[in-house]
Protein backbone atom coordinates (compact mmCIF):
# COMPACT_ATOMS: atom_id res chain seq x y z
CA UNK A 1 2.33 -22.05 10.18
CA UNK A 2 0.14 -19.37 10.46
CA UNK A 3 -1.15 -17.00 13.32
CA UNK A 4 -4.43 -15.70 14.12
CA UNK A 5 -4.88 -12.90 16.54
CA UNK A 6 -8.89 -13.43 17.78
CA UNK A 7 -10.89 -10.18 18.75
CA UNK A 8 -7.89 -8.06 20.09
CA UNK A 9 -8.80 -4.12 20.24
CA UNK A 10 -6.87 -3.21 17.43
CA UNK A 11 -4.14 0.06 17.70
CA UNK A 12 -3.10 0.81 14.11
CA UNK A 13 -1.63 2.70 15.76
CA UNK A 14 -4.84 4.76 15.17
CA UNK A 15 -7.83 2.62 16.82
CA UNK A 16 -9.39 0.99 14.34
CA UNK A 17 -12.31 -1.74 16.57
CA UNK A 18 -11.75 -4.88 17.52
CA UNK A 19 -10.52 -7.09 14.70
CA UNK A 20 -8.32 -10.56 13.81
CA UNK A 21 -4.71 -10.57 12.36
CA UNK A 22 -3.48 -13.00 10.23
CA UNK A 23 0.30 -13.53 10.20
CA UNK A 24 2.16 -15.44 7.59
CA UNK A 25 5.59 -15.32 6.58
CA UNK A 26 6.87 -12.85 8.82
CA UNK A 27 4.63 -10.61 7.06
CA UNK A 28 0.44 -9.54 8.51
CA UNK A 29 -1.81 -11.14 5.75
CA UNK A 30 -4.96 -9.79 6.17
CA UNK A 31 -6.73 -7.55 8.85
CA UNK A 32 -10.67 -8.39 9.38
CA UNK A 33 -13.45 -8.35 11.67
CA UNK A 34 -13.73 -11.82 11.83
CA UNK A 35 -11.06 -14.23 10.27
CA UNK A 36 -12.19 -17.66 11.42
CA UNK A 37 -9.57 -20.82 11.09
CA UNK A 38 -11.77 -22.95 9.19
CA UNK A 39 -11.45 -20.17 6.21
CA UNK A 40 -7.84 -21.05 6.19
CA UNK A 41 -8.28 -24.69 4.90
CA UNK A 42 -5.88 -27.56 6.22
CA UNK A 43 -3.03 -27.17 4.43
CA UNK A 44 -0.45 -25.30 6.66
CA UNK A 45 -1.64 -25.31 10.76
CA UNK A 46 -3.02 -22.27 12.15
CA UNK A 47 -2.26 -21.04 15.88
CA UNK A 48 -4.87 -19.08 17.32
CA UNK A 49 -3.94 -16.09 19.87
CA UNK A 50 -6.72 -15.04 21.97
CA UNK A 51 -7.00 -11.35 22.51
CA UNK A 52 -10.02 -11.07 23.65
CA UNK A 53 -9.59 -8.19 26.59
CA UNK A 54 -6.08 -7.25 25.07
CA UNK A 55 -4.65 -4.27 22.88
CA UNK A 56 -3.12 -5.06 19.97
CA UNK A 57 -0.64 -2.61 18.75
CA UNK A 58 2.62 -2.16 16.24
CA UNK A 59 6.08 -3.30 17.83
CA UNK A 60 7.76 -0.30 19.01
CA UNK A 61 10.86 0.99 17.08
CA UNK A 62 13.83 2.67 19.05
CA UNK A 63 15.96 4.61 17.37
CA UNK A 64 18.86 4.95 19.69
CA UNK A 65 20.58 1.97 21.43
CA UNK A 66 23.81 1.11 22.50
CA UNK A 67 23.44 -2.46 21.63
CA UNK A 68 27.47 -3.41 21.87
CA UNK A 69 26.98 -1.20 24.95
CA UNK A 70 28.33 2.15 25.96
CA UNK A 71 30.26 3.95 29.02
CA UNK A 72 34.07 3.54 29.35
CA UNK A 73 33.76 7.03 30.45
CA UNK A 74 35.33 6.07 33.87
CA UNK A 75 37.70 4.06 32.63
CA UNK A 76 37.79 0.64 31.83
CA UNK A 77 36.11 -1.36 34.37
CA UNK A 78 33.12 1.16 33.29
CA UNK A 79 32.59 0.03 30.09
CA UNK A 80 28.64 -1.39 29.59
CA UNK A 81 28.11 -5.28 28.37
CA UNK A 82 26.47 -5.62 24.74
CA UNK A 83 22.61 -5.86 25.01
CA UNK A 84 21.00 -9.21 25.11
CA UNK A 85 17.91 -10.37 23.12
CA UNK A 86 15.66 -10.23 25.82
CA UNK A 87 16.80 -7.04 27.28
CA UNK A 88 15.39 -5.45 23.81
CA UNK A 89 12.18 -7.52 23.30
CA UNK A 90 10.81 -7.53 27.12
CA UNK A 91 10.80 -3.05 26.13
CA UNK A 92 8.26 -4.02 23.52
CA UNK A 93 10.67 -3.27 20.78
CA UNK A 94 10.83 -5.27 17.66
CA UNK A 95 13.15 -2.41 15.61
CA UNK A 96 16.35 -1.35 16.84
CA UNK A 97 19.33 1.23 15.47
CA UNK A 98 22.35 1.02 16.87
CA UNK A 99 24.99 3.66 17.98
CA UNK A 100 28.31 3.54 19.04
CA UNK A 101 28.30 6.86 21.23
CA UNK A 102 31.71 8.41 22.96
CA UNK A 103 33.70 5.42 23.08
CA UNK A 104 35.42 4.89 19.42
CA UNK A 105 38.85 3.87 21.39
CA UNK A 106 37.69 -0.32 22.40
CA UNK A 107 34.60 -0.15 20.21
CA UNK A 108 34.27 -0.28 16.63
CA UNK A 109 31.39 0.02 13.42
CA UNK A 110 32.45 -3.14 12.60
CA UNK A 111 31.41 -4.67 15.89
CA UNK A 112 28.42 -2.95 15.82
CA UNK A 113 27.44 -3.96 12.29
CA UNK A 114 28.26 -7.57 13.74
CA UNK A 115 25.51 -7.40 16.65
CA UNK A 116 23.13 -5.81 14.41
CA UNK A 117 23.36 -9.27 12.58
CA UNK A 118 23.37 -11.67 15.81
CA UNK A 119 20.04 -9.62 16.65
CA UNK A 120 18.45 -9.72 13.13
CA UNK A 121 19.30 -13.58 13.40
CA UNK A 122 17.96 -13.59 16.28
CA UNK A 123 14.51 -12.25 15.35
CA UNK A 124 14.20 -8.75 15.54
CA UNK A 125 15.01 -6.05 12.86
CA UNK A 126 18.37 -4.23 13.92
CA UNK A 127 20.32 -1.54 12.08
CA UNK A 128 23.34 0.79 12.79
CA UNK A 129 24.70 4.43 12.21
CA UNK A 130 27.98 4.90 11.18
CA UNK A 131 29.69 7.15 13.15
CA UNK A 132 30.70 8.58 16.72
CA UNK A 133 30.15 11.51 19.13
CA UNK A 134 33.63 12.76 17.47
CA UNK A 135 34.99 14.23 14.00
CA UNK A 136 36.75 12.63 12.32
CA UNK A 137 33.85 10.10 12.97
CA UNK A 138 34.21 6.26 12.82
CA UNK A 139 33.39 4.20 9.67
CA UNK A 140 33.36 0.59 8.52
CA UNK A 141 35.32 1.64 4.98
CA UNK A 142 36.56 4.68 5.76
CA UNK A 143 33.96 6.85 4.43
CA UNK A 144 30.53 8.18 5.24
CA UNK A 145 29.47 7.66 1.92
CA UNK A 146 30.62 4.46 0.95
CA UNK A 147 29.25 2.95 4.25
CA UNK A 148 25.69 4.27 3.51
CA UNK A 149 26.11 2.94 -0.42
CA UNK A 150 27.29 -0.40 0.07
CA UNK A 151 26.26 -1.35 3.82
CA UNK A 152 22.86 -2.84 4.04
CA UNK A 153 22.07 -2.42 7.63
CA UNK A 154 23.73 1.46 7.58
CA UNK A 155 20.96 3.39 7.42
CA UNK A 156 22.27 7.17 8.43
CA UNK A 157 25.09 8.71 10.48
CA UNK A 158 25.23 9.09 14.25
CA UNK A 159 25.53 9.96 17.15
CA UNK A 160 27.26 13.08 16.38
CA UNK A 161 27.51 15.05 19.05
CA UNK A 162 26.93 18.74 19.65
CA UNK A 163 26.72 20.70 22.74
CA UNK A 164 28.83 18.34 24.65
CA UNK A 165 31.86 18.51 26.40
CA UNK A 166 32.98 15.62 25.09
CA UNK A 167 32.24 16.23 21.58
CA UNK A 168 34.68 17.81 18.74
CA UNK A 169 32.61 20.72 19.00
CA UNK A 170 32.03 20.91 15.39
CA UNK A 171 32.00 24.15 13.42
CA UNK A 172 29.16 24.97 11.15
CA UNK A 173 31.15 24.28 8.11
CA UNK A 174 32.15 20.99 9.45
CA UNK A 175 27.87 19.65 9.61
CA UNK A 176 27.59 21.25 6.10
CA UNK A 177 30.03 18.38 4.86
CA UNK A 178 28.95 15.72 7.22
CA UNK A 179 25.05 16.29 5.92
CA UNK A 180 26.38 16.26 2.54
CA UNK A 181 28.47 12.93 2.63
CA UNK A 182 24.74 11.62 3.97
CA UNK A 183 23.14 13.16 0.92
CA UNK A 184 25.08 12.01 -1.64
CA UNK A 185 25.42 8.30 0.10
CA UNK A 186 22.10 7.89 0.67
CA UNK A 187 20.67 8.65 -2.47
CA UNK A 188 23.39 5.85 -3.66
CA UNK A 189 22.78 3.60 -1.36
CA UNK A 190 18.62 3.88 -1.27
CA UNK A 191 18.85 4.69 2.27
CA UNK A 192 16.81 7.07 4.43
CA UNK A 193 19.70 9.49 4.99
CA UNK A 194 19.13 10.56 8.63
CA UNK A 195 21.66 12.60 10.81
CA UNK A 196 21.50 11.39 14.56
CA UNK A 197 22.45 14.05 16.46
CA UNK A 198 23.50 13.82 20.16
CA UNK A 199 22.95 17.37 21.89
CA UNK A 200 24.21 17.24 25.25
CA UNK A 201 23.48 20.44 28.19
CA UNK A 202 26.12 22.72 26.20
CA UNK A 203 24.90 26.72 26.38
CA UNK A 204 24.19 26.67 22.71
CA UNK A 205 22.10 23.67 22.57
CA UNK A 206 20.84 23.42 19.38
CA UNK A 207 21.92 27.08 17.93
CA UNK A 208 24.34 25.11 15.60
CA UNK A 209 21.09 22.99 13.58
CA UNK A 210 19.07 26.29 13.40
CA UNK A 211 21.86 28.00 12.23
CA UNK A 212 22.34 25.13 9.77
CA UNK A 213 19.31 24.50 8.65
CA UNK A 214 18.62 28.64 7.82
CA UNK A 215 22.08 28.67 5.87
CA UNK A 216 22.17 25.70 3.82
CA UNK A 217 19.77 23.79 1.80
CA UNK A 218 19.86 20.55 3.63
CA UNK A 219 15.90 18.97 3.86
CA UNK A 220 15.47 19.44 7.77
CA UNK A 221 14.03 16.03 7.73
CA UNK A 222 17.11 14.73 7.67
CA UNK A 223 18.21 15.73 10.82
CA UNK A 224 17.41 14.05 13.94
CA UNK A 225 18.19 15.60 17.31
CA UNK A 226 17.90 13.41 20.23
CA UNK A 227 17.99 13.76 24.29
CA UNK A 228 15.99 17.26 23.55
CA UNK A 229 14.14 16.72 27.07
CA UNK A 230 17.49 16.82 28.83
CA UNK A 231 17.01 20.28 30.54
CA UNK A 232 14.40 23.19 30.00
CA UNK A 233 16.13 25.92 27.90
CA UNK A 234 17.08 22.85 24.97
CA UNK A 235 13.44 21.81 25.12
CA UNK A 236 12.40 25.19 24.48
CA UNK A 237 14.77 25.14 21.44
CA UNK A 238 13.34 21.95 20.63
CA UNK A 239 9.62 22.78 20.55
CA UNK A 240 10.83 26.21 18.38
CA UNK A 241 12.51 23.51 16.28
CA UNK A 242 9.31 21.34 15.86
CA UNK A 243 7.55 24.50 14.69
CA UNK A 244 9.91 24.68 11.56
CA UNK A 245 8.87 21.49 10.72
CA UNK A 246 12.01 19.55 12.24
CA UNK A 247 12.34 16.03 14.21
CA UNK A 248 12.96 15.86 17.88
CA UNK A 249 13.54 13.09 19.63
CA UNK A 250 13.17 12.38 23.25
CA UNK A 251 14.99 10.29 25.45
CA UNK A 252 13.16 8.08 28.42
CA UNK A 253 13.99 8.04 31.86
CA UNK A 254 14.80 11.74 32.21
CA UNK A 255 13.82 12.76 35.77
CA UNK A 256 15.63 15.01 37.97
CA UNK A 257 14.18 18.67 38.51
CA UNK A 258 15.66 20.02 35.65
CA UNK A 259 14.81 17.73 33.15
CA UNK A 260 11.48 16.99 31.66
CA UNK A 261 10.15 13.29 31.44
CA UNK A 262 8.71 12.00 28.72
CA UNK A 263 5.31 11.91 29.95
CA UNK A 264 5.87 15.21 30.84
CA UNK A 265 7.46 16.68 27.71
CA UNK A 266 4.45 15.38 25.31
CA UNK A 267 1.46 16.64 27.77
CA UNK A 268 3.24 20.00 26.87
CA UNK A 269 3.97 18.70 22.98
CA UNK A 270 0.72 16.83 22.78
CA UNK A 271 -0.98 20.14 24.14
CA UNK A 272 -0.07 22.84 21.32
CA UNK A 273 -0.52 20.11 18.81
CA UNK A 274 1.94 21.06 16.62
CA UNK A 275 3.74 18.64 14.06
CA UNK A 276 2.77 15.77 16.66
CA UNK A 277 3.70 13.40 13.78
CA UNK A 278 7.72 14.25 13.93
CA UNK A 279 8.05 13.59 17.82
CA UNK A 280 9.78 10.19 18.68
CA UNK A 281 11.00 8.91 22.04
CA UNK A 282 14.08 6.25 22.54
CA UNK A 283 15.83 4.32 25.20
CA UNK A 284 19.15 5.45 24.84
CA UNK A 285 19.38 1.65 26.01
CA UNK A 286 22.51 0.10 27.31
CA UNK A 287 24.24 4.12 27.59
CA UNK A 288 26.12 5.15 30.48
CA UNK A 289 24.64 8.22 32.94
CA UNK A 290 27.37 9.89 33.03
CA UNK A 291 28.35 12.85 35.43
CA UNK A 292 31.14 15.15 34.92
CA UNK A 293 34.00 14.42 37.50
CA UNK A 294 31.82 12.14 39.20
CA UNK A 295 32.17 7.95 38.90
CA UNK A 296 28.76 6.18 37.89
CA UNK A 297 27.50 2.57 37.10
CA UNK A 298 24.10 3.79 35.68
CA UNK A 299 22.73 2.06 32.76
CA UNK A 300 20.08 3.15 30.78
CA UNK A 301 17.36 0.54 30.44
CA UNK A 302 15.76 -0.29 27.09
CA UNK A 303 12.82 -1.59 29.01
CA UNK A 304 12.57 2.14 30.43
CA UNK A 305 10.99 2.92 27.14
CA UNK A 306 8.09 0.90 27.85
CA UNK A 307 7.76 2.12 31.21
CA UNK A 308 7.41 5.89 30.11
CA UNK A 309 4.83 4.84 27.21
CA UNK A 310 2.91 2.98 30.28
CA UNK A 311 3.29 5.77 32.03
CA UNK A 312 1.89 8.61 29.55
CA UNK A 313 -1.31 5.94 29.15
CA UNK A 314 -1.89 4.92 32.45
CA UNK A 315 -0.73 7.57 35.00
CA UNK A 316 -0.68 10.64 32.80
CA UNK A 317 -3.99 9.47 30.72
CA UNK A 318 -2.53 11.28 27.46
CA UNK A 319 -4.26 10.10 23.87
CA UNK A 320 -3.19 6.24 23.75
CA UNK A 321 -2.97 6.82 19.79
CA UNK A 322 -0.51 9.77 19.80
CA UNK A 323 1.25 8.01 22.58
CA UNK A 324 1.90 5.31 20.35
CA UNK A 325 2.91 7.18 17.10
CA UNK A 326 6.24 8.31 19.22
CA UNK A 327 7.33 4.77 19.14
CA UNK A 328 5.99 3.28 16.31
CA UNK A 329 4.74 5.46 13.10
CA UNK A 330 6.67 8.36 13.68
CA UNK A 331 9.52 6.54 13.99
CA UNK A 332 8.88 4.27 10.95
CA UNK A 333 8.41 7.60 8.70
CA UNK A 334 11.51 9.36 10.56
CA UNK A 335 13.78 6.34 9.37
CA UNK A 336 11.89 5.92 6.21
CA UNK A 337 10.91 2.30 7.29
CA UNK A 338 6.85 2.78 6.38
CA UNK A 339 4.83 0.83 5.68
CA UNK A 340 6.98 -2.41 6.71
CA UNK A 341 7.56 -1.08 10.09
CA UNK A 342 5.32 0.90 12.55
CA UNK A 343 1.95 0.01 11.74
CA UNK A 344 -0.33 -2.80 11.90
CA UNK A 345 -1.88 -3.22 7.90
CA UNK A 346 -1.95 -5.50 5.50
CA UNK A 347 1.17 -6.48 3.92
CA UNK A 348 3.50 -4.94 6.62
CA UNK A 349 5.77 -6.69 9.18
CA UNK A 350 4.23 -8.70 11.76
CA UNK A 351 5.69 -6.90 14.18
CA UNK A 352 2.85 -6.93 16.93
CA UNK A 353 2.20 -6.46 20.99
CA UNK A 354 -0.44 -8.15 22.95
CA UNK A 355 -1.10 -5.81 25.69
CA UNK A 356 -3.24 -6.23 29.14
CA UNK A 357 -5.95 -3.70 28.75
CA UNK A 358 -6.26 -2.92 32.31
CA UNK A 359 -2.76 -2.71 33.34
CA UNK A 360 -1.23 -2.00 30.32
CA UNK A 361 1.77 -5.08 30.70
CA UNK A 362 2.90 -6.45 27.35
CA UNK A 363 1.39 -10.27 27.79
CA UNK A 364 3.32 -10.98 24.27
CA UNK A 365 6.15 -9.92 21.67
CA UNK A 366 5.50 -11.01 17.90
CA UNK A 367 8.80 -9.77 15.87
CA UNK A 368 8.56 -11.13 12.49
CA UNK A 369 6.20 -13.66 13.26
CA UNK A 370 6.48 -15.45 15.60
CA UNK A 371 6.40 -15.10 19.52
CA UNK A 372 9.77 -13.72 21.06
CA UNK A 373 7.76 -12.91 24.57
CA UNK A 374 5.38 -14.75 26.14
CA UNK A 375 3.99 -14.35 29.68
């Protein structure tokens, strides 16, 4: 069956007027002004979407979610449930990576991996990290390398953690190897090769990937540093970082006094203008708040994503197109998944939101296709 999208304003993510969609296959067949359904003959049945008053926009793509679930850090009864379906699609995502996080004790690659499937079955795109917070860091075959060459849904190693407490508080020497089992894997396996780094409120923040990236030949591409909106000095770092051509990532939800939200961080971001194409923002979904010598059942929301976009549109009035970039081009180029993922064009996935123009509520979820939300 096909679908046509009718008259939607169209978010490429760049505007680009008001136009149809044609879906087929899981894939977006054409992209017109005006597609009409008799065109389409009588040989396979056409839906037609109305989106007349609607944006249309790519399926957002979050890089960072616990999707067998984190915490533990409180003990047992602490541990966080895996991630359902709709918790993921009701955010407006369509692409997830997964990460394991601290707990590498009850939790496993090879459990990951497993959900990764389930949700890929399911009808979104999912893929996984190898890898833990710690070092020696966990692997489905034992080895960095051989996960990223032979593992189709691997694409890159994380969340290793710096700056953390509860990390292995890696020497410099130590992330010269990691980065290079990446390398070498990646270029094996085809794969995108990305370093997801955890920094957590340590002093040195991310001293240890400046000092890497100015000793060692590594492409700073590769390396992804996430939560950098977590308190004011790291954001400094990671604006400084941006400058030299690096990824940051933000995390949504941040919003105590000594933290920056996201619609907060990119006013100041969006405001310099500088490398706006490497900034990405994820849920951290399904992670565990945790406070040091303090017990805690926060969970962070995937749908919190969503909220913070909304937010940075609606409240905070920032560019809708660059606002949309952090969760859906961006990303795709970060990860290495353009032009399937992150944009709405011919021959890419049909990976699409139907917002409300007014309020700026996701009405519907297309993930490959077909309709996984529908209000």
């Amino acid at each position: 069956m096909y679908k046509l999208l009718k008259g939607g304003k169209c978010f490429s993510p760049i505007y680009i007027g008001k136009k149809d969609i044609l879906i087929a296959c899981g894939k977006i067949c054409k992209v017109d002004d005006n597609i009409s359904k008799e065109s389409l003959g009588t040989i396979f049945d056409t839906e037609v979407i109305n989106c007349s008053g609607k944006i249309v926009c790519p399926g957002f793509i979050d890089q960072h979610v616990h999707i067998t679930g984190g915490g533990g850090e409180q003990g047992p009864g602490s541990k966080i449930r895996e991630l359902e379906l709709p918790d993921i699609v009701k955010a407006g995502v369509c692409t997830v990576v997964g990460v394991l996080g601290t707990d590498s004790m009850s939790r496993s690659i090879g459990e990951l991996l497993t959900k990764a499937l389930a949700l890929n079955e399911e009808g979104i795109t999912a893929y996984i990290y190898t890898g833990n917070y710690n070092i020696p860091t966990q692997t489905l075959t034992g080895s960095i390398k051989k996960d990223l060459t032979y593992i189709d849904r691997i694409i890159g190693l994380g969340e290793i953690a710096i700056s953390d407490y509860r990390s292995s508080h890696p020497s410099l020497q130590t992330l010269k190897e990691l980065a290079a089992e990446v390398i070498v894997g990646s270029l094996l396996g085809q794969k995108p090769g990305i370093m997801h780094m955890h920094v957590g409120d340590g002093k040195d923040g991310i001293g240890l990937l400046f000092q890497l990236i100015e000793e060692s030949d590594f492409p700073i591409e590769m390396f992804v540093p996430t939560h950098i909106n977590r308190n004011k000095d790291l954001f400094r770092q990671g604006f400084e970082y941006l400058k030299m051509g690096g990824n940051i990532d933000l995390t949504a939800g941040e919003t105590s006094e000594t933290r920056y939200s996201v619609s907060d961080a990119l006013e100041m971001l969006f405001g310099e203008g500088i490398n706006t194409h490497k900034i990405s923002v994820s849920s951290d979904g399904n992670g565990s708040i945790p406070e040091y010598g303090h017990s805690t059942s926060d969970v962070c929301k995937v749908v919190q994503l969503y909220k913070d976009i909304r937010t940075c549109i609606v409240d905070k009035n920032l560019n809708i197109e660059q606002v949309l970039k952090t969760v859906t081009l961006n990303v795709a180029n970060i990860l290495k998944l353009y032009p399937e993922k992150g944009l709405i064009a011919e021959g890419s996935d049909a990976d699409i939101l139907i917002i409300d123009e007014n309020e700026f509520n996701i009405n519907k979820v297309i993930a490959k296709g077909q309709i996984l939300m529908d209000i």
